[in-house]
Protein backbone atom coordinates (compact mmCIF):
# COMPACT_ATOMS: atom_id res chain seq x y z
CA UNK A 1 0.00 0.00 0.00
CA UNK A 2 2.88 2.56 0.83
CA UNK A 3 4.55 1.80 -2.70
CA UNK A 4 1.09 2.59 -4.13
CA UNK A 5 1.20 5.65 -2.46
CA UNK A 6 4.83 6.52 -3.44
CA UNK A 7 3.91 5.59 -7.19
CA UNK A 8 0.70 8.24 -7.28
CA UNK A 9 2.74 10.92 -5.69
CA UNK A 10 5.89 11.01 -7.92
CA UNK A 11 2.62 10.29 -10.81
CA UNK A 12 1.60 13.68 -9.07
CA UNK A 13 4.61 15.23 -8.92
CA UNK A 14 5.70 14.64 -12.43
CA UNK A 15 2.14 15.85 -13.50
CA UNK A 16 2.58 19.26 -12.01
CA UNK A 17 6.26 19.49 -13.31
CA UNK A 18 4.55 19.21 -16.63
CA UNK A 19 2.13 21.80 -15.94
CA UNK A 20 4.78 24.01 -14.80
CA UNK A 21 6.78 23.52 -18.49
CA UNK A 22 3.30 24.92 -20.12
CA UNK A 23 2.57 27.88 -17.88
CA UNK A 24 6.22 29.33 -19.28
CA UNK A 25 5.45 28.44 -22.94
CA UNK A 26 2.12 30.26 -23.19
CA UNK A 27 3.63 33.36 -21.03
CA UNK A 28 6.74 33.86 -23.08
CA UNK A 29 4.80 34.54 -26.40
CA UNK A 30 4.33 37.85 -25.51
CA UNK A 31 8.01 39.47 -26.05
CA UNK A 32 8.25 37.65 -29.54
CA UNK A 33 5.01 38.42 -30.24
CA UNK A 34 5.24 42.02 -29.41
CA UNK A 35 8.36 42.86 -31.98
CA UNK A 36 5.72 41.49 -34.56
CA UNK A 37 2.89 43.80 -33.49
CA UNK A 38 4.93 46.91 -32.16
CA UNK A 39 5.79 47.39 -36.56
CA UNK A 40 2.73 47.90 -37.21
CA UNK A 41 1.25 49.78 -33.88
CA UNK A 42 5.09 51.40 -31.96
CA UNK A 43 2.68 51.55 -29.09
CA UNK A 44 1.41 47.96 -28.49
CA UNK A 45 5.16 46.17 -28.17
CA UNK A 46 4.11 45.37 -24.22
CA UNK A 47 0.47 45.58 -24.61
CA UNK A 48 0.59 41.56 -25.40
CA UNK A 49 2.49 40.85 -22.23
CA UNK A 50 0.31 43.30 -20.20
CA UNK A 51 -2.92 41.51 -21.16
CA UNK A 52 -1.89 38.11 -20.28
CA UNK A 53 -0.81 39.66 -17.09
CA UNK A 54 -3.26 41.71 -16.12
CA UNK A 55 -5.60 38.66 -16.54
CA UNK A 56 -4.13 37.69 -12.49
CA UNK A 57 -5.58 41.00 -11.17
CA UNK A 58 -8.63 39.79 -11.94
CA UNK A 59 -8.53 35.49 -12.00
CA UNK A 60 -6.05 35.37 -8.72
CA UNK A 61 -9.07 35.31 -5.87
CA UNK A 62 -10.86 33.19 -7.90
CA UNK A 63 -8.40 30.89 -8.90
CA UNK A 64 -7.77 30.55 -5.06
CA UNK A 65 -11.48 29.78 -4.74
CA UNK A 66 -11.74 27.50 -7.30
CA UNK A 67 -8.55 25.12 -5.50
CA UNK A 68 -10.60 25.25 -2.70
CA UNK A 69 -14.16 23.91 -4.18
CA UNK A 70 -13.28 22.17 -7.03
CA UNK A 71 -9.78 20.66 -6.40
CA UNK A 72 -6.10 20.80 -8.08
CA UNK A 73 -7.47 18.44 -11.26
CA UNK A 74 -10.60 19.64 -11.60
CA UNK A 75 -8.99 23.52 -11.74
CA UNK A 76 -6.18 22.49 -14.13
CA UNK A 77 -8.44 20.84 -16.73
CA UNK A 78 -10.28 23.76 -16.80
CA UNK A 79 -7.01 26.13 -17.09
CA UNK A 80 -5.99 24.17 -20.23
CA UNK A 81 -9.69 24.23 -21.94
CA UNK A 82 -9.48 28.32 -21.39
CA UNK A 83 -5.62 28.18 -22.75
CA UNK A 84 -7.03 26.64 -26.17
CA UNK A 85 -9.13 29.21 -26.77
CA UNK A 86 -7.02 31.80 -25.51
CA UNK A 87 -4.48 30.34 -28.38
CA UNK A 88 -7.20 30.20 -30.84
CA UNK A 89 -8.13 33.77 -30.64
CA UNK A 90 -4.28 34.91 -31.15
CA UNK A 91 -4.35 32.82 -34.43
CA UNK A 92 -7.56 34.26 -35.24
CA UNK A 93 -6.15 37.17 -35.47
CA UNK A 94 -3.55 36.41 -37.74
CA UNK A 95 -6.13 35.63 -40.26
CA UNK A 96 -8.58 37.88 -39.95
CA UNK A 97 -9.26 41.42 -38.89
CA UNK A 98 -5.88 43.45 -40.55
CA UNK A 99 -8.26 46.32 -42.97
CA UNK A 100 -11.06 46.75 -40.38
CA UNK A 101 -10.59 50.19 -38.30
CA UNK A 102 -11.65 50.11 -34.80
CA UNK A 103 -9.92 53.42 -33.35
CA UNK A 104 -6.76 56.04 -34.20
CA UNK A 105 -4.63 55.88 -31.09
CA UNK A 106 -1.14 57.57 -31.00
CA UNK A 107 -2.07 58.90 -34.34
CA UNK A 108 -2.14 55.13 -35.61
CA UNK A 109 -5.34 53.12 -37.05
CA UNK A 110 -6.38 50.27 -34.76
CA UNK A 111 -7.53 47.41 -36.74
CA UNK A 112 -9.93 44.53 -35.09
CA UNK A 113 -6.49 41.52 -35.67
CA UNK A 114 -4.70 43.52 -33.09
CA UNK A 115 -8.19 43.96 -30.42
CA UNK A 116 -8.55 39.78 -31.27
CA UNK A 117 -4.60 39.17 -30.34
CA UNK A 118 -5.04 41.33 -27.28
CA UNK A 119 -8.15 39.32 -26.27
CA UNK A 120 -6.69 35.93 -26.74
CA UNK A 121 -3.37 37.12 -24.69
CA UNK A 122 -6.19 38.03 -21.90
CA UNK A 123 -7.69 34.96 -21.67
CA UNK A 124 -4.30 33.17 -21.65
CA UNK A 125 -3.14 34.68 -19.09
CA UNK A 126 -6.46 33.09 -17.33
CA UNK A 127 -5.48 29.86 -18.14
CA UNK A 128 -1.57 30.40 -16.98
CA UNK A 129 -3.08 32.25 -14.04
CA UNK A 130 -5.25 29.10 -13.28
CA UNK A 131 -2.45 26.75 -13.39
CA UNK A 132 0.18 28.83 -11.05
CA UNK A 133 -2.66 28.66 -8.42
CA UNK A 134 -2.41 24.75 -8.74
CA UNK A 135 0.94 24.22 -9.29
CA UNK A 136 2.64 25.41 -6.15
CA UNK A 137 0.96 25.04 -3.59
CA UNK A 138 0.79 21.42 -5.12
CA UNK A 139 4.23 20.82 -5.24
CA UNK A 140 5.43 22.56 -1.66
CA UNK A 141 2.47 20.11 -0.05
CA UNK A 142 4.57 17.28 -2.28
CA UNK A 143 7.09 18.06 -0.95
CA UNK A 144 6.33 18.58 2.67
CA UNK A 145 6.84 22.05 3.18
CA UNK A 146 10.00 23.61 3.81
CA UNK A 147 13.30 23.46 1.93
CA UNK A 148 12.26 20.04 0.71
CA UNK A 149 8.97 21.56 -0.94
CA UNK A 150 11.39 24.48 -2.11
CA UNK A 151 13.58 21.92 -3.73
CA UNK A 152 10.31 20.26 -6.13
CA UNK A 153 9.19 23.95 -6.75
CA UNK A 154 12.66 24.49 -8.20
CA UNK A 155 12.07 20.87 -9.92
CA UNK A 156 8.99 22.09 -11.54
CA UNK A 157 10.59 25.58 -12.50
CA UNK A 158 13.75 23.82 -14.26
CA UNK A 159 10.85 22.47 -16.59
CA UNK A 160 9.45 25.78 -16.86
CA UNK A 161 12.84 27.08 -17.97
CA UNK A 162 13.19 24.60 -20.87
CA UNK A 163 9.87 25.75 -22.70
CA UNK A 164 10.67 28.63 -21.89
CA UNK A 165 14.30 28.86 -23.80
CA UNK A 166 12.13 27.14 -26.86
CA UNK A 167 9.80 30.05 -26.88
CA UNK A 168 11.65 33.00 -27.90
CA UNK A 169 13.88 30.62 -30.08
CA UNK A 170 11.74 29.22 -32.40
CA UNK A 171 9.75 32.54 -33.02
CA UNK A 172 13.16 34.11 -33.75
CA UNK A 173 14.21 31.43 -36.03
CA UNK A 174 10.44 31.74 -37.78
CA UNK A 175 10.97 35.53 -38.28
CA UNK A 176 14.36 35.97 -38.60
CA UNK A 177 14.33 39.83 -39.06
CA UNK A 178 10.89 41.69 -38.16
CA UNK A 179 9.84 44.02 -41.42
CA UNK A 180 6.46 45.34 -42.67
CA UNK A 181 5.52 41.98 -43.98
CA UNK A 182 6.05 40.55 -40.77
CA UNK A 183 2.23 39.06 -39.70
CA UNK A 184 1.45 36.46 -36.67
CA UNK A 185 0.94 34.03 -39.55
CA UNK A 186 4.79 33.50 -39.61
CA UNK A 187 4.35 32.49 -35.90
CA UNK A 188 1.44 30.38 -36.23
CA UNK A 189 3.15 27.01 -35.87
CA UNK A 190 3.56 28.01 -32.28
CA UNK A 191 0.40 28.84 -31.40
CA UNK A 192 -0.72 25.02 -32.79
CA UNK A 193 1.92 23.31 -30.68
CA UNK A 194 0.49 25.00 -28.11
CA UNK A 195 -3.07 24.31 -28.51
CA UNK A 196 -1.59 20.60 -29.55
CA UNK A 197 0.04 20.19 -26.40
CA UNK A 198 -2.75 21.80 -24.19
CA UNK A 199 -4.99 19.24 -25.38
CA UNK A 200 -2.57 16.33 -24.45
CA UNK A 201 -2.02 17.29 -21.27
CA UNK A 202 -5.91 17.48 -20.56
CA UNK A 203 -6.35 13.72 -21.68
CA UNK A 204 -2.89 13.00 -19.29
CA UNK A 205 -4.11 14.83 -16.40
CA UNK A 206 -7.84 13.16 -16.45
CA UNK A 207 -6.52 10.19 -16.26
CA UNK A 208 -4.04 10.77 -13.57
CA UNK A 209 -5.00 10.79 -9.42
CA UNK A 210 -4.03 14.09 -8.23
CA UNK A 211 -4.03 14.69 -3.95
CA UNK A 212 -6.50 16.59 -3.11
CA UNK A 213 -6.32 17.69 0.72
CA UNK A 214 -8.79 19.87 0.90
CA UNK A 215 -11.95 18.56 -1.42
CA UNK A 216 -14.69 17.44 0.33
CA UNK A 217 -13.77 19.04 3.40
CA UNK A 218 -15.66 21.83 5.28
CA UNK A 219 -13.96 25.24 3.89
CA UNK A 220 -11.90 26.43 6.45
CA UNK A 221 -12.62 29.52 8.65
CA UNK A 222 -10.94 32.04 8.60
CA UNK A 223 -10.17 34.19 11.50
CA UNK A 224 -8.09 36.60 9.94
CA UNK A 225 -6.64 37.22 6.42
CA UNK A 226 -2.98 35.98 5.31
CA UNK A 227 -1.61 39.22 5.04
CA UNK A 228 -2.30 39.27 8.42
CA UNK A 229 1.11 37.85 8.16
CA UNK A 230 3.50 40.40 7.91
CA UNK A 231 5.99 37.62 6.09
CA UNK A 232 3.31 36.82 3.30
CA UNK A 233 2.12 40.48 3.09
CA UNK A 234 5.97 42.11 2.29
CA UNK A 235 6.19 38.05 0.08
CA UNK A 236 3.17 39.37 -2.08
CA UNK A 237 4.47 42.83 -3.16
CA UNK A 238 7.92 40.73 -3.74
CA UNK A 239 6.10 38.34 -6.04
CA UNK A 240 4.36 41.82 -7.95
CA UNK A 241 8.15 42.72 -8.53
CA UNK A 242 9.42 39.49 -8.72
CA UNK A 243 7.59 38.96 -11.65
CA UNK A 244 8.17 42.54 -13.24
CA UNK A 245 11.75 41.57 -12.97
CA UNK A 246 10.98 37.98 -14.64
CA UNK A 247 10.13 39.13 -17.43
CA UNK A 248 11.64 42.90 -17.94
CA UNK A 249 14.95 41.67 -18.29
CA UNK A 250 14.62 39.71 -21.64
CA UNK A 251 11.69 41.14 -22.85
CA UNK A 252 13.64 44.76 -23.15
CA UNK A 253 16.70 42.41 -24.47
CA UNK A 254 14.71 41.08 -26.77
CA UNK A 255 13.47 44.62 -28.01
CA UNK A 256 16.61 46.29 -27.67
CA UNK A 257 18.72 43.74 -29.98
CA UNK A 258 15.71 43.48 -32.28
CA UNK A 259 16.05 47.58 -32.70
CA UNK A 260 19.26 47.26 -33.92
CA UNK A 261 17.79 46.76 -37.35
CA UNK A 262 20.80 44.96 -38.91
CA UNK A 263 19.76 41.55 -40.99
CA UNK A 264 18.56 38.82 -38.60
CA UNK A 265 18.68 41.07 -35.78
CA UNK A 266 14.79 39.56 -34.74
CA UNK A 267 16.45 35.59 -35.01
CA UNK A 268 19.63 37.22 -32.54
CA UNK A 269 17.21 38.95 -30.17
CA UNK A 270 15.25 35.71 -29.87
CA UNK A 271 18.29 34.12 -29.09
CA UNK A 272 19.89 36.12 -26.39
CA UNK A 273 16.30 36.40 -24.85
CA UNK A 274 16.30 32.62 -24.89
CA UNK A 275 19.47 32.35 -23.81
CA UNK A 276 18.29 34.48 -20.20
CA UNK A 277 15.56 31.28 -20.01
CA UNK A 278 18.67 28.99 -20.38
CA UNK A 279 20.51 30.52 -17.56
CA UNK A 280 17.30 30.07 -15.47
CA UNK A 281 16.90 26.56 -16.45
CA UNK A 282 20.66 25.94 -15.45
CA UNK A 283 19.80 27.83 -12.30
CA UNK A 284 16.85 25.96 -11.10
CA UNK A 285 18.41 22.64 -11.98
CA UNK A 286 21.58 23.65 -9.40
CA UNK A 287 18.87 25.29 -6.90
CA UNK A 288 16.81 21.72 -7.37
CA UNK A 289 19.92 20.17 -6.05
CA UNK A 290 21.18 22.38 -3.39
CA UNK A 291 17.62 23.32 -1.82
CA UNK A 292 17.11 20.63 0.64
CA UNK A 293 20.67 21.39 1.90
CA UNK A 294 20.62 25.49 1.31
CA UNK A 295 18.55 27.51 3.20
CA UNK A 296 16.09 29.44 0.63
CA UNK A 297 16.63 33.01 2.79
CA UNK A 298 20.64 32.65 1.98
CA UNK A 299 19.99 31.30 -1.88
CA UNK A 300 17.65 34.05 -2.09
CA UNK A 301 20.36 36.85 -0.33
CA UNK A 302 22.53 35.43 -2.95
CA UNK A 303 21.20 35.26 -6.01
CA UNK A 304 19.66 39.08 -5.48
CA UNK A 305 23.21 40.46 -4.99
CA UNK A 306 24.82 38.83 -7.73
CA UNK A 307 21.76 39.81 -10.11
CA UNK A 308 22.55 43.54 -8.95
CA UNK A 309 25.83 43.46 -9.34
CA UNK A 310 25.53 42.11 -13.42
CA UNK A 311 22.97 44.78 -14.19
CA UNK A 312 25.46 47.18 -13.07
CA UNK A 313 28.17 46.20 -15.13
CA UNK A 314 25.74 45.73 -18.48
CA UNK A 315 24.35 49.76 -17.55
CA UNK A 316 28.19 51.22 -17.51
CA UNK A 317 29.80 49.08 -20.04
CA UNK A 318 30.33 51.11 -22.93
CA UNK A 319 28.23 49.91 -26.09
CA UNK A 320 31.44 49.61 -28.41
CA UNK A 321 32.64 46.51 -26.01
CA UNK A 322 31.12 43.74 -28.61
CA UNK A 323 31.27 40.25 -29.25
CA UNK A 324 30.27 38.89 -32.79
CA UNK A 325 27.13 36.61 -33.57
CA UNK A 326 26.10 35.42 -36.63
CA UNK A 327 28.48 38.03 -38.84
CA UNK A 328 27.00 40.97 -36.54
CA UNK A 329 28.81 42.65 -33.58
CA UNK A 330 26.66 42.81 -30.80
CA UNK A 331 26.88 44.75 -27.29
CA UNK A 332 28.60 42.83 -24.68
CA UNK A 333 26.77 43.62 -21.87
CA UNK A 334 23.80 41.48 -23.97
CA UNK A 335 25.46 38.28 -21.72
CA UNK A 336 25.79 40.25 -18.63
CA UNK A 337 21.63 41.10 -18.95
CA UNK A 338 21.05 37.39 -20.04
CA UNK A 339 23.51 35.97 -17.16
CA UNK A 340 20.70 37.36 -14.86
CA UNK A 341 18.83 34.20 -15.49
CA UNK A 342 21.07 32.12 -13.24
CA UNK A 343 19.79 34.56 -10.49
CA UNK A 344 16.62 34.83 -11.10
CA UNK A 345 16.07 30.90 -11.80
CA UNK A 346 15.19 30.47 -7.82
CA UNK A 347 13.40 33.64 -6.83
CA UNK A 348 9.47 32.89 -7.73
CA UNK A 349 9.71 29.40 -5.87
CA UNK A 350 11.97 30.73 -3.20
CA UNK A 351 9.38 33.90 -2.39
CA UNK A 352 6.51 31.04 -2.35
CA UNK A 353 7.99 28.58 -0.21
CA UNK A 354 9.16 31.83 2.35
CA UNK A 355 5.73 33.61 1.71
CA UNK A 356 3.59 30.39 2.66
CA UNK A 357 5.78 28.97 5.43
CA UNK A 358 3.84 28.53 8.73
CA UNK A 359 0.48 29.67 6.79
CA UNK A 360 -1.32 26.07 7.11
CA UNK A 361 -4.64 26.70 6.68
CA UNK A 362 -4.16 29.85 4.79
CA UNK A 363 -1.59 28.14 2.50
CA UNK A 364 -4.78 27.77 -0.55
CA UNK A 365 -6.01 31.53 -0.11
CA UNK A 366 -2.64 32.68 -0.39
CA UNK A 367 -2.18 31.48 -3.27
CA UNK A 368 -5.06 32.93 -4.81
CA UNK A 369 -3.23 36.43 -3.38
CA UNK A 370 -0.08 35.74 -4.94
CA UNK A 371 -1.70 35.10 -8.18
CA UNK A 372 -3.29 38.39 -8.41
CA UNK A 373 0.29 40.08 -7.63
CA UNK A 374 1.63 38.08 -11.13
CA UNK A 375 0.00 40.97 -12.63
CA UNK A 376 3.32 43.19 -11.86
CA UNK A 377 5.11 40.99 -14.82
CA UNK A 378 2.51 42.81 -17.12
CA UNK A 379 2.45 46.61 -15.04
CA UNK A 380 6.36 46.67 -14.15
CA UNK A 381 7.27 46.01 -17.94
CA UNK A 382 5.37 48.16 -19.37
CA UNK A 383 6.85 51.11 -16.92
CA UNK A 384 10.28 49.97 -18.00
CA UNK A 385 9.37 49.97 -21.69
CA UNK A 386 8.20 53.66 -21.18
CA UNK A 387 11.54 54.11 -19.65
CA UNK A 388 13.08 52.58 -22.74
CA UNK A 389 11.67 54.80 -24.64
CA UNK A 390 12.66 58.12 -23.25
CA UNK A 391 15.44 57.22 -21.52
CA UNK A 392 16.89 54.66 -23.78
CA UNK A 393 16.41 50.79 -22.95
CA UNK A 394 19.35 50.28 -20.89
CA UNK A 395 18.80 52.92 -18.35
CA UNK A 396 15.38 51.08 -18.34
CA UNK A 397 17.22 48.40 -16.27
CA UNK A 398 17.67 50.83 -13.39
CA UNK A 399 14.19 49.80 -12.60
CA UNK A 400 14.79 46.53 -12.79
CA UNK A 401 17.91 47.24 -9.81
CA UNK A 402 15.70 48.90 -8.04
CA UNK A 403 13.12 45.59 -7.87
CA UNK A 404 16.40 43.44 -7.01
CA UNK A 405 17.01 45.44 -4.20
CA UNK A 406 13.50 44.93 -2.10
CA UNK A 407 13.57 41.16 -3.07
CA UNK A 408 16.92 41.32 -1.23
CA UNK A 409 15.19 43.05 1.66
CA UNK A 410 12.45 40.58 1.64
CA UNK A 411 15.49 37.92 1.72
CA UNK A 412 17.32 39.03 4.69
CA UNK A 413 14.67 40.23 6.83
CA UNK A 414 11.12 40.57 5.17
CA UNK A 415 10.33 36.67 5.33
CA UNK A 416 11.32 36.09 8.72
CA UNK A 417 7.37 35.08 10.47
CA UNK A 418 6.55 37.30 13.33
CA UNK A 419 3.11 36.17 14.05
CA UNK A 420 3.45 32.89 14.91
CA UNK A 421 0.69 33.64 17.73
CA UNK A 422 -2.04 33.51 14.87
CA UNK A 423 -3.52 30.29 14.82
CA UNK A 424 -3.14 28.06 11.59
CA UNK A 425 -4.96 24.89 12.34
């Protein structure tokens, strides 16, 4: 009977590993994407990647809610139904939509393809939103809490990682170099493998027995709130700039080598972009290892320094140091930005498993909370890309610094839980 046991959870555990690969292939569309669209409307570049995060403001509290009544299986097989048609809609709008005028914004016509894209990135980012809320809490109950439940998180983000390389790869290597014939047709084999691969993770996941410990059970009361926590309330607004940090740092890489305009530049953008999800794949592989040893306060102390420290050196390193690619000299402090990855492999499981430590009961509604706060990796972006802008986009990453240095706060002495006289059982 206890090998049965051990066989469904590492069943379970592999299940939400796989779940974690998706949530990172459906998110990172939105840079790629956004070098297509920002041609044709300058403005819109972010406006993908806001969508599918602003999508959390809204589906977070829910999505807690939904754990809670209808289970982790029941909630992800609904996340992935809403991800197909969220996936749909963005390939809709590659067909469909380009002469009809909805609006003049920034002196530019708005045609109905780029209202359909923005729709579909919305209800993505329901679907990614959905999963998150299973995911982990799933795995740090897998793993027993702790720096053992760390340790799976950083399992499940390794996985996360990979897809997340692929992403910005392949649409660079399906674009190559972004021009005025540039459409979200040339993209569209990525939006089927995603729809494809949605769909086969439904059939795996109904057919799989996933723990659920708390359907079927009277809700819990509760007494007070979880940011009556002072640990999971300074944890949330580190998971808003978590997040903003996430995804700032290749997303403005990706623009900023793509705006270079030499032949390819799109295809080298892609690359260096993926290259950042490489380092965090690398990361979370070592941190997957060294968590149940490591405390996640000192990898966390660590890995916010060191981030700081490379941004640094990319924002004064003068623009003629370059390294060649492809035929093309590039700036080098391209690698110092995408080197960030290694640091920030470890943060989004580390702030979880600090945030939720000694929460119990509160672990599930939480979650929802942290959820809603994703929606900083659409807000924070979007702030640094209007930075970019006026600024110029390395002084954008000044920001990002800024971000690094509360999550370093929130390592040393924002997580430490000083209400341990509020009842969890």
């Amino acid at each position: 009977m206890s090998q049965e046991k051990n066989n469904g959870k590492l069943i379970a555990i592999i299940t939400m590993c796989f779940i974690f690969a998706m949530i990172s292939f459906v998110t990172n569309m939105g840079a790629p994407f956004g070098n297509i669209w920002g041609f044709q409307y300058p403005f819109a570049k972010a406006w993908g990647n806001l969508m599918n995060f602003a999508a959390y403001l809204f589906m977070g509290i829910p999505a807690g809610k939904m754990l809670i009544k209808y289970g982790y299986k029941k909630t992800a097989l609904i996340a992935l139904v809403v991800g197909i048609v969220g996936l749909a809609l963005q390939y809709v709008s590659s067909i469909t939509g380009a002469g009809t005028r909805m609006f003049t914004y920034d002196g530019v016509d708005v045609c109905l393809n780029l209202l359909i894209y923005l729709l579909g990135a919305f209800i993505c980012g329901f679907c990614v939103c959905m999963l998150n809320t299973v995911v982990n809490p799933m795995l740090n109950l897998l793993g027993g809490g702790g720096n053992k439940g760390n340790q799976l998180i950083q399992i499940g983000g390794t996985m996360n990682s990979l897809t997340a390389t692929l992403t910005p790869l392949l649409s660079g290597l399906l674009v190559g170099t972004v021009t005025a014939n540039t459409s979200m047709t040339d993209v569209s084999p990525l939006l089927f493998i995603g729809m494809a691969v949605f769909a086969i993770s439904f059939i795996i996941i109904s057919r799989v027995t996933i723990p659920e410990p708390t359907l079927g059970k009277a809700q819990p009361q509760y007494e007070r709130s979880p940011l009556a926590f002072r640990h999971c309330l300074l944890g949330v607004i580190a998971i808003f700039f978590y997040v903003g940090v996430e995804i700032g740092i290749p997303m403005e890489l990706n623009f900023y080598i793509t705006d270079l305009g030499f032949e390819g530049s799109a295809a080298i953008g892609g690359t260096l972009a993926a290259s950042y999800w490489l380092m965090m794949l690398v990361g979370r592989a070592c941190s997957s290892v060294l968590s149940g040893k490591v405390s996640t306060s000192l990898q966390m102390t660590v890995v916010s320094s060191v981030a700081i420290v490379l941004l640094l050196i990319a924002i004064f390193m003068p623009p003629s140091v370059t390294f060649n690619i492809s035929g093309h000299d590039v700036p080098m402090k391209a690698i110092f930005i995408a080197v960030c990855g290694l640091c920030t492999s470890i943060m989004w499981g580390g702030i979880f498993n600090l945030s939720v430590e000694g929460l119990g009961k509160y672990t599930e509604a939480a979650s929802g909370i942290f959820m809603t706060m994703v929606v900083g990796g659409g807000i924070m972006p979007l702030i640094q890309e209007s930075i970019a802008k006026s600024a110029g986009p390395i002084a954008s990453y000044w920001l990002i610094i800024g971000m690094l240095a509360y999550i370093l706060y929130y390592a040393l002495i924002g997580c430490k839980n000083v209400n341990k006289d509020i009842p969890v059982d």
